[in-house]
Protein backbone atom coordinates (compact mmCIF):
# COMPACT_ATOMS: atom_id res chain seq x y z
CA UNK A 1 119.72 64.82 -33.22
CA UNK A 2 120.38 68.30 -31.78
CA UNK A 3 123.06 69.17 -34.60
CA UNK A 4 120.33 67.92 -37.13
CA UNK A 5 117.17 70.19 -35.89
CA UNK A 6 119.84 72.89 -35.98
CA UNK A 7 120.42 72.42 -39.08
CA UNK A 8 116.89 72.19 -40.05
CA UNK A 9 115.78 75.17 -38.15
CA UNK A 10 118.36 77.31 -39.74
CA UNK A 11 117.77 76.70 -43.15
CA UNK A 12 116.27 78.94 -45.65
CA UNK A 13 113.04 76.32 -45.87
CA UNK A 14 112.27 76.27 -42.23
CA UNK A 15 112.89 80.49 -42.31
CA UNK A 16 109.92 80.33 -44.80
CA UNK A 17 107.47 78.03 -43.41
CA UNK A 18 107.81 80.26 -40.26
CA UNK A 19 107.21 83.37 -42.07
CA UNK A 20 104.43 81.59 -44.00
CA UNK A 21 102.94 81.18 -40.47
CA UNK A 22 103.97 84.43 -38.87
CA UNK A 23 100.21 85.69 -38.39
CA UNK A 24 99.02 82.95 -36.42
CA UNK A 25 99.93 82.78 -32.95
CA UNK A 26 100.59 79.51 -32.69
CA UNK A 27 101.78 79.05 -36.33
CA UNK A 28 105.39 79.35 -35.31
CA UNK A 29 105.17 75.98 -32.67
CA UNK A 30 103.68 74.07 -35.01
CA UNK A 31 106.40 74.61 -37.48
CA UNK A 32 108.77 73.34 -34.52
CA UNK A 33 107.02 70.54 -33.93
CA UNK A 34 107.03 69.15 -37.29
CA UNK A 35 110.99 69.65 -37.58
CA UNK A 36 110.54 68.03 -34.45
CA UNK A 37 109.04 65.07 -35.04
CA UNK A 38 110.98 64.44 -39.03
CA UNK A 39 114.07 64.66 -36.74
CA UNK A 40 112.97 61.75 -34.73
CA UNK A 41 111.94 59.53 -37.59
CA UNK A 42 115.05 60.41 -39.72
CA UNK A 43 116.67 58.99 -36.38
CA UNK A 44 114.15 56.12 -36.00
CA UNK A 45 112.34 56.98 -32.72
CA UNK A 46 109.33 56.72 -31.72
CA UNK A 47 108.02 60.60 -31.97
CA UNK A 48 107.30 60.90 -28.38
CA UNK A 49 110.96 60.11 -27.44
CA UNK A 50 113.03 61.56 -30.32
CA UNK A 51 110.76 65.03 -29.13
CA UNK A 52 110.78 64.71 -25.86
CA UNK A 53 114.60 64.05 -26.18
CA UNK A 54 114.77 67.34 -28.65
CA UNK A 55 112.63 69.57 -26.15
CA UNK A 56 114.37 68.45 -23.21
CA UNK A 57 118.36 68.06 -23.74
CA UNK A 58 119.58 70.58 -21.23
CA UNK A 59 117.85 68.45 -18.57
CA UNK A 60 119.14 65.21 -20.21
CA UNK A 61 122.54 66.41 -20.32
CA UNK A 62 122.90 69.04 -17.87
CA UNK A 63 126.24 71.07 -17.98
CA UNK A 64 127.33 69.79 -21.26
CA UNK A 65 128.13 73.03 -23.31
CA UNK A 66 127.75 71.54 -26.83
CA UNK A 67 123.72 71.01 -26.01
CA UNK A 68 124.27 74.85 -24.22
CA UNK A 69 125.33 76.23 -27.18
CA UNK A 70 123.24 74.36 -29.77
CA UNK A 71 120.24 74.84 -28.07
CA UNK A 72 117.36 76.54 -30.10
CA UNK A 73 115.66 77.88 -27.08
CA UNK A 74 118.86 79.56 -25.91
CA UNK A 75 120.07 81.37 -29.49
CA UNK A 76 116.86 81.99 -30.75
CA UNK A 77 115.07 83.19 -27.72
CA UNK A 78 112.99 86.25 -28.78
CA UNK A 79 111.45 86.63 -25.66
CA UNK A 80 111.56 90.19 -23.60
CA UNK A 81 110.19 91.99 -20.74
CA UNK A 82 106.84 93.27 -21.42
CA UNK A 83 105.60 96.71 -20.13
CA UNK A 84 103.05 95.17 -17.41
CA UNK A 85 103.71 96.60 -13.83
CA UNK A 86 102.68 96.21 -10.32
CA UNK A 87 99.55 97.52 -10.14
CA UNK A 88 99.05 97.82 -13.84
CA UNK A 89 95.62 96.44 -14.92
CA UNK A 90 95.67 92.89 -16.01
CA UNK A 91 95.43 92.35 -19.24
CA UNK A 92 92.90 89.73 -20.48
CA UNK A 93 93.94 86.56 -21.60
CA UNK A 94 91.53 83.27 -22.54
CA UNK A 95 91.63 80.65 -19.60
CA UNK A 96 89.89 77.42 -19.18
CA UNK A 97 88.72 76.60 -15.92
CA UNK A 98 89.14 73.20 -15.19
CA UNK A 99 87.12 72.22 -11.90
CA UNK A 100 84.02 69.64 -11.33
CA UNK A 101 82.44 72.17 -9.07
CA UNK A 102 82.67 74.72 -11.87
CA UNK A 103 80.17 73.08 -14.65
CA UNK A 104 77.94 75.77 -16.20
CA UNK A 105 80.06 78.26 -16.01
CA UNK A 106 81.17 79.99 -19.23
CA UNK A 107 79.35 79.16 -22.96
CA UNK A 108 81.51 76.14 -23.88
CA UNK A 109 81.69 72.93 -21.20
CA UNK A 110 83.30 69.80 -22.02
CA UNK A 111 83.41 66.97 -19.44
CA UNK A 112 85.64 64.13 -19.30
CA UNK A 113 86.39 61.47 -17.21
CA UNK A 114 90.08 61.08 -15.97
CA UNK A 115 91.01 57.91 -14.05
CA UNK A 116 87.43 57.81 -12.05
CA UNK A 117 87.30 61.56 -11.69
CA UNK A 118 84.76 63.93 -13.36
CA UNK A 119 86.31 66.85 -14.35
CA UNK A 120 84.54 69.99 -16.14
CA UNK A 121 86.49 72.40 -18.35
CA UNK A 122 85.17 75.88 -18.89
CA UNK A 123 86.52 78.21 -21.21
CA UNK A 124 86.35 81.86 -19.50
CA UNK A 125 88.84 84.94 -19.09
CA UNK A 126 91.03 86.87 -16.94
CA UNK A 127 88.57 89.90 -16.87
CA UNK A 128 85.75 87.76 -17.04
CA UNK A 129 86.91 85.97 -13.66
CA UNK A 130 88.04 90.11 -12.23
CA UNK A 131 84.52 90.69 -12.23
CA UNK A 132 82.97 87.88 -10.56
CA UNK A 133 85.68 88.50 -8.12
CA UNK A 134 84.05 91.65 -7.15
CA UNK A 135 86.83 93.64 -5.46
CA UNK A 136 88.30 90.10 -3.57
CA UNK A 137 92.24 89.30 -4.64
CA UNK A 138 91.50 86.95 -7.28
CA UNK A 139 95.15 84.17 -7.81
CA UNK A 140 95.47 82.54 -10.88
CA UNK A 141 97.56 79.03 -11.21
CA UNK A 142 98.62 78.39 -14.40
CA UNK A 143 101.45 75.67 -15.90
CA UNK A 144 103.69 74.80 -18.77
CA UNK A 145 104.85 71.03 -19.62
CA UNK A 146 107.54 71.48 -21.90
């Protein structure tokens, strides 16, 4: 499966459906996704497992230096340190605030209910949330499932 997304991800197709998408931020995932999830049917999998299995190999098969070496995350990886500093100013960023106690907070609230519990989301911001902090240290929690 790995060898095949590789071979998908490197072709001339995929390298213009990513540059077809290069101007929207999230353009570029969704692109993965859908190489993704034609990888698992081509295989016959259900597309939660064949992607889960695609996103996760290193953990699946930890050590093994084929999935080391083949991995997209590893030899693609355009990440790099940004310029932000202790003591910098933070930079805003779009949150959602996801807390019962927090309904009516922000212009959008959604509520849902999650095994018994009520649970609000608020969309807000980093310097949104700075200023109600007033001067207090302010700690943001945030997560990635991947």
């Amino acid at each position: 499966m790995l060898r095949r997304e590789n071979d998908l991800r490197t072709s001339a197709e995929t390298a213009e459906r990513f540059r077809a998408v290069a101007s929207d931020p999230g353009g570029w995932l969704k692109v993965a996704l859908d190489l993704q999830l034609q990888v698992a049917a081509e295989f016959n999998l259900p597309s939660t497992v064949g992607v889960d299995a695609l996103q996760r190999a290193e953990a699946l098969l930890p050590g093994d230096p084929e999935v080391r070496e083949i991995s997209l995350y590893r030899k693609f990886n355009r990440c790099q340190d940004g310029s932000l500093r202790a003591g910098h100013p933070a930079p805003d960023a779009p949150l959602v605030w996801v807390a019962a106690e927090q309904a009516g907070r922000g212009e959008e609230t959604a509520e849902k209910r999650v095994r018994g519990v009520r649970a609000t989301s608020v969309r807000t911001s980093v310097h949104s949330l700075l200023r109600e902090a007033m001067g207090r240290p302010l700690v943001l929690v945030a997560g990635s499932y991947s």
